[in-house]
C-alpha atoms as a PDB file:
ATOM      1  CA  UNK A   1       3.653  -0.750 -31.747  1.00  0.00           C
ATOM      2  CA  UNK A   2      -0.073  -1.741 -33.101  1.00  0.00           C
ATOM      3  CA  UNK A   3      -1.689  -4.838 -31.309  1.00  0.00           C
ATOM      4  CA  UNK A   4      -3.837  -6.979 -33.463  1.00  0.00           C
ATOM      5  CA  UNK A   5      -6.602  -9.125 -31.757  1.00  0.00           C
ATOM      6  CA  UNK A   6     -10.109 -10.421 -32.675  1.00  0.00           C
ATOM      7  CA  UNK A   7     -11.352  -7.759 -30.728  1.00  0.00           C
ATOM      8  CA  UNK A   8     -10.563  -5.437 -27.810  1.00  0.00           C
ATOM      9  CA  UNK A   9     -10.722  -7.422 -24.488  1.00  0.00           C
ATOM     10  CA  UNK A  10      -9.687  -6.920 -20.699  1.00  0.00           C
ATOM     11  CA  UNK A  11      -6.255  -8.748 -21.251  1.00  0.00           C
ATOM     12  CA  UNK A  12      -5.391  -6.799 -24.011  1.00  0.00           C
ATOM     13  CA  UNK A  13      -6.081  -3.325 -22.807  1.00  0.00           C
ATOM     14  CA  UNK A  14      -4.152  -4.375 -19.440  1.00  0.00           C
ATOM     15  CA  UNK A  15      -1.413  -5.389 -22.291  1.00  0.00           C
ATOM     16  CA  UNK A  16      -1.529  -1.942 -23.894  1.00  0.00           C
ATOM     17  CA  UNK A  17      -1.182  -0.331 -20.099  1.00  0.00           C
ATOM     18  CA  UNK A  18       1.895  -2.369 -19.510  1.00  0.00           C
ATOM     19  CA  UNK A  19       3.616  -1.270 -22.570  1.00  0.00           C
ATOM     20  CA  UNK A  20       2.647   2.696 -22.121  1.00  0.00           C
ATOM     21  CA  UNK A  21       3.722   2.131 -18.540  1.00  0.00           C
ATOM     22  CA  UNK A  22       7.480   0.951 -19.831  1.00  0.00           C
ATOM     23  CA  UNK A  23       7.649   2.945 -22.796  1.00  0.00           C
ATOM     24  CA  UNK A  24       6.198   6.791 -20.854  1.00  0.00           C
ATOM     25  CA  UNK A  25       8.361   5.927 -18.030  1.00  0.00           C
ATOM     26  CA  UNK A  26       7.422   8.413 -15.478  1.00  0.00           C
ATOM     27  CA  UNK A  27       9.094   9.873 -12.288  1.00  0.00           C
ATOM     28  CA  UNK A  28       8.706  11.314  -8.888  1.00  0.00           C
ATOM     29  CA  UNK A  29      10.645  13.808  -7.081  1.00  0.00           C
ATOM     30  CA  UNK A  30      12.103  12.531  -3.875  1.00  0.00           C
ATOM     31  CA  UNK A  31      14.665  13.301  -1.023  1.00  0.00           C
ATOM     32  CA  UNK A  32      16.702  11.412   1.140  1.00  0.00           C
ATOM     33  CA  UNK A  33      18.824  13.529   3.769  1.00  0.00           C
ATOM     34  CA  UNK A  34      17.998  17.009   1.942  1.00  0.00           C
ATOM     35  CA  UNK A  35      19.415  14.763  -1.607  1.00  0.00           C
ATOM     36  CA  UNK A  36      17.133  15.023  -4.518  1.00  0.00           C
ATOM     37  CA  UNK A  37      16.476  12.060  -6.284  1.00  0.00           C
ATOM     38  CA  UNK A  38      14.600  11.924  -9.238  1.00  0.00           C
ATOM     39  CA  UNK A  39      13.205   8.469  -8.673  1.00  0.00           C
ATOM     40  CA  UNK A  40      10.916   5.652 -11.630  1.00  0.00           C
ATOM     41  CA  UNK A  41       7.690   5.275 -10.420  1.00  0.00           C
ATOM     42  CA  UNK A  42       7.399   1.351 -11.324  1.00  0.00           C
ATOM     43  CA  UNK A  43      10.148   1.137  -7.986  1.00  0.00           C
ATOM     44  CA  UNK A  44       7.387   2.974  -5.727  1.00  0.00           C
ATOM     45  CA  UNK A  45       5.811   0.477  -3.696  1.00  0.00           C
ATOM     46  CA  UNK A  46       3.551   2.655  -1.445  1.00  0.00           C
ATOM     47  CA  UNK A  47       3.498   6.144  -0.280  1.00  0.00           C
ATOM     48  CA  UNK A  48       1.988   6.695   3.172  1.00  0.00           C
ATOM     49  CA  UNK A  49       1.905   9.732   5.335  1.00  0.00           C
ATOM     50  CA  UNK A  50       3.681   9.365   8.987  1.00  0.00           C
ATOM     51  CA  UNK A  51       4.012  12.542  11.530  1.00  0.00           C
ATOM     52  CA  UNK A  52       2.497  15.177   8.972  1.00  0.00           C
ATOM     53  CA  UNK A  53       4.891  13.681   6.399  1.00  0.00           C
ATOM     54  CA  UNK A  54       4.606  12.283   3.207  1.00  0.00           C
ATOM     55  CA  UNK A  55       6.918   8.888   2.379  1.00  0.00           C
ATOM     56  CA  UNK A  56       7.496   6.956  -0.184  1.00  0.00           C
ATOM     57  CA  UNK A  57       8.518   3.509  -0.032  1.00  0.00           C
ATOM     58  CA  UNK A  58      10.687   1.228  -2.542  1.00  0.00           C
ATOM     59  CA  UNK A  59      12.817  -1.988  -2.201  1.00  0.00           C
ATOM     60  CA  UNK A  60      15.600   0.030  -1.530  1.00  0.00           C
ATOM     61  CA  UNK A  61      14.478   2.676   1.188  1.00  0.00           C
ATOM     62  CA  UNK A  62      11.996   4.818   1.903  1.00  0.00           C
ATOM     63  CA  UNK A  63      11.894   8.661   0.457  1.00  0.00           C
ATOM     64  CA  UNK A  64      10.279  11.795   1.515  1.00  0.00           C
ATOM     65  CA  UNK A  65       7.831  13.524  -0.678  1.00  0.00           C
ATOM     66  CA  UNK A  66       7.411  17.093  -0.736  1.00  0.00           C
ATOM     67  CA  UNK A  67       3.846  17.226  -2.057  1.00  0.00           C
ATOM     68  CA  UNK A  68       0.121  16.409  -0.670  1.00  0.00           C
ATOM     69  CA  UNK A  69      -1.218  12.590  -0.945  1.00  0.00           C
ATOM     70  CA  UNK A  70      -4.458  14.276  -2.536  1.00  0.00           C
ATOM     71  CA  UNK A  71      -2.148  16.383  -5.083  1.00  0.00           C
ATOM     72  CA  UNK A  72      -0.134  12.831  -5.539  1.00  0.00           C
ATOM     73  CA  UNK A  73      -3.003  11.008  -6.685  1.00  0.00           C
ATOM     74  CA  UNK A  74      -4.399  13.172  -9.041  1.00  0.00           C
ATOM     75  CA  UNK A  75      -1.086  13.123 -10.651  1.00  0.00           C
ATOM     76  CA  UNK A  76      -0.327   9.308 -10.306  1.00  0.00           C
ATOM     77  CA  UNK A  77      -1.671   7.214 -13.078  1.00  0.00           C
ATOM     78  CA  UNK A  78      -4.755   5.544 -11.795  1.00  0.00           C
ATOM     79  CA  UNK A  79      -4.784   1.787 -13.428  1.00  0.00           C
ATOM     80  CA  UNK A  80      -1.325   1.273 -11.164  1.00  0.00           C
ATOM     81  CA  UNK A  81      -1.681   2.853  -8.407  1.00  0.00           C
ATOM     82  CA  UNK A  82      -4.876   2.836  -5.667  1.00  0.00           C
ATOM     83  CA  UNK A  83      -5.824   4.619  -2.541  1.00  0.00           C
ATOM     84  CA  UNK A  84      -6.629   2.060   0.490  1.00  0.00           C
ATOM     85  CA  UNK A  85      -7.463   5.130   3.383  1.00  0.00           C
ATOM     86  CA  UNK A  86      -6.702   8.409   3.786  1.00  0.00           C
ATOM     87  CA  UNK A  87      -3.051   8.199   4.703  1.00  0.00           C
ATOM     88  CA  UNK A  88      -1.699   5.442   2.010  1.00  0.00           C
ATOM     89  CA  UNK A  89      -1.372   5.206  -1.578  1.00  0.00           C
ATOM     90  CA  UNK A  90      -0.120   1.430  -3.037  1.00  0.00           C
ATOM     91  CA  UNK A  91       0.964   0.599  -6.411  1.00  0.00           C
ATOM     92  CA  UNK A  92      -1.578  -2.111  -7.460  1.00  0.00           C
ATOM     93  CA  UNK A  93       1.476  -4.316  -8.734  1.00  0.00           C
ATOM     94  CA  UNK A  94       3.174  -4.762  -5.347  1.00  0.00           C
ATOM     95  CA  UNK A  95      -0.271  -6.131  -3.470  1.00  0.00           C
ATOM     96  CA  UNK A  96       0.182  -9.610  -2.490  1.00  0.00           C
ATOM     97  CA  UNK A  97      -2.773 -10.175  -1.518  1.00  0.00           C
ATOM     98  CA  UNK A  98      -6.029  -8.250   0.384  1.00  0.00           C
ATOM     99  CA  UNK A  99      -7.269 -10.400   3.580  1.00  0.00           C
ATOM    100  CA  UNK A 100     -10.679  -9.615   4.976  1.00  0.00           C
ATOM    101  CA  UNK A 101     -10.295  -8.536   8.460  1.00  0.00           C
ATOM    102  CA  UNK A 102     -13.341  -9.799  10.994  1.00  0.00           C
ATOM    103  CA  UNK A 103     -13.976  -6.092  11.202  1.00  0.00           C
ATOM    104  CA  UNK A 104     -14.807  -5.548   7.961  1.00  0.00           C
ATOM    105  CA  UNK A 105     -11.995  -3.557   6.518  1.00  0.00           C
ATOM    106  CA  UNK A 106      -8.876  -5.060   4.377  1.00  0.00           C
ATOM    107  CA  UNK A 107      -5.629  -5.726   5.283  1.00  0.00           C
ATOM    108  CA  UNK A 108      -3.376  -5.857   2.555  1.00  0.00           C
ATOM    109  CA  UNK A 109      -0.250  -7.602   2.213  1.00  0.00           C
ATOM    110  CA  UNK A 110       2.327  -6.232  -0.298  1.00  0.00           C
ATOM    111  CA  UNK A 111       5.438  -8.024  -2.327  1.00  0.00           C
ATOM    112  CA  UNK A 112       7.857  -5.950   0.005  1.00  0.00           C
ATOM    113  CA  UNK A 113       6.473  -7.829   3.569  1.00  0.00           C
ATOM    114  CA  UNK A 114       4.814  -5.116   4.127  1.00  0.00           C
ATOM    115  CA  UNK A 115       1.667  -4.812   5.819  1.00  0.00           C
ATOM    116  CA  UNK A 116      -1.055  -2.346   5.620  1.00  0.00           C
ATOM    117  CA  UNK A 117      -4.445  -1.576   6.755  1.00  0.00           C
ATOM    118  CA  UNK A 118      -7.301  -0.170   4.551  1.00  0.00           C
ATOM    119  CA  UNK A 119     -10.234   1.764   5.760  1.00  0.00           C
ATOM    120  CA  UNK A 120     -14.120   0.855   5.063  1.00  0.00           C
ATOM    121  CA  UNK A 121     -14.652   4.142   3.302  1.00  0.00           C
ATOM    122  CA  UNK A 122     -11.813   3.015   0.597  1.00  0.00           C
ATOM    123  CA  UNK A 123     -13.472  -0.558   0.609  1.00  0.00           C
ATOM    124  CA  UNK A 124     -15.689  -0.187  -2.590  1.00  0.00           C
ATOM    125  CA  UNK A 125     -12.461   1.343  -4.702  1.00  0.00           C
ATOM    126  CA  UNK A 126     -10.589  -1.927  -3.516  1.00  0.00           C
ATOM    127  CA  UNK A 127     -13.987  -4.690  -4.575  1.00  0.00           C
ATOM    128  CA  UNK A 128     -13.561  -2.459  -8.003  1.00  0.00           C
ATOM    129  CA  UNK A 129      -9.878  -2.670  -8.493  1.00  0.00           C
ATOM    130  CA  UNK A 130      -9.311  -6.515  -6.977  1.00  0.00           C
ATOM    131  CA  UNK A 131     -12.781  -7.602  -9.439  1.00  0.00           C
ATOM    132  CA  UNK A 132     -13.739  -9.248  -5.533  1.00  0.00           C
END
């Protein structure tokens, strides 16, 4: 596919993610009661660690992850997914919204219901990535 344009601006690189993103589908290895699952990552709407555990959730459950979340986000592709502390991971497509808290963090609200807190150290990544 070749995109024409004027010149090469914000909208139409995000375009040219969007279509890499749907054509280089990619996956993640999951389980659900010792199941494997080989599951799209455009369904992942967050992974989070809970009990020494790594989980990933979707609109239709939640997953374990047999892997790291630092090993996971070196592998994940970084214009889709962010890192809001050191026990969460969110796909930048499911956040709602991000709601300064009165203590200076973010809380962010994802297209699931769910919500999340971020931590101050992960506050400059999430000015970057929301342009705030």
């Amino acid at each position: 596919m070749t995109i024409h344009g004027p010149q090469l601006t914000p909208a139409i690189k995000e375009l040219q993610r969007n279509i890499e993103a749907l054509t280089n589908q990619q996956f993640i290895n999951v389980f659900q009661d010792r199941l494997l699952i080989k599951l799209p990552l455009q369904s992942v709407s967050r992974f989070y660690t809970a009990n020494k555990r790594l989980y990933c959730e979707t609109t239709t459950g939640t997953y374990l992850v047999h892997s790291h979340l630092h090993t996971l986000m070196d592998q994940l592709p970084p214009h889709q997914f962010l890192r809001i502390s050191s026990s969460e991971i969110v796909r930048i497509a499911c956040v709602k919204n991000f709601t300064l808290t009165k203590w200076g963090s973010f809380q962010v609200n994802l297209t699931t219901g769910t919500t999340t807190y971020a931590s101050r150290r992960y506050t400059q990544q999430i000015r970057k990535a929301a342009q705030l």
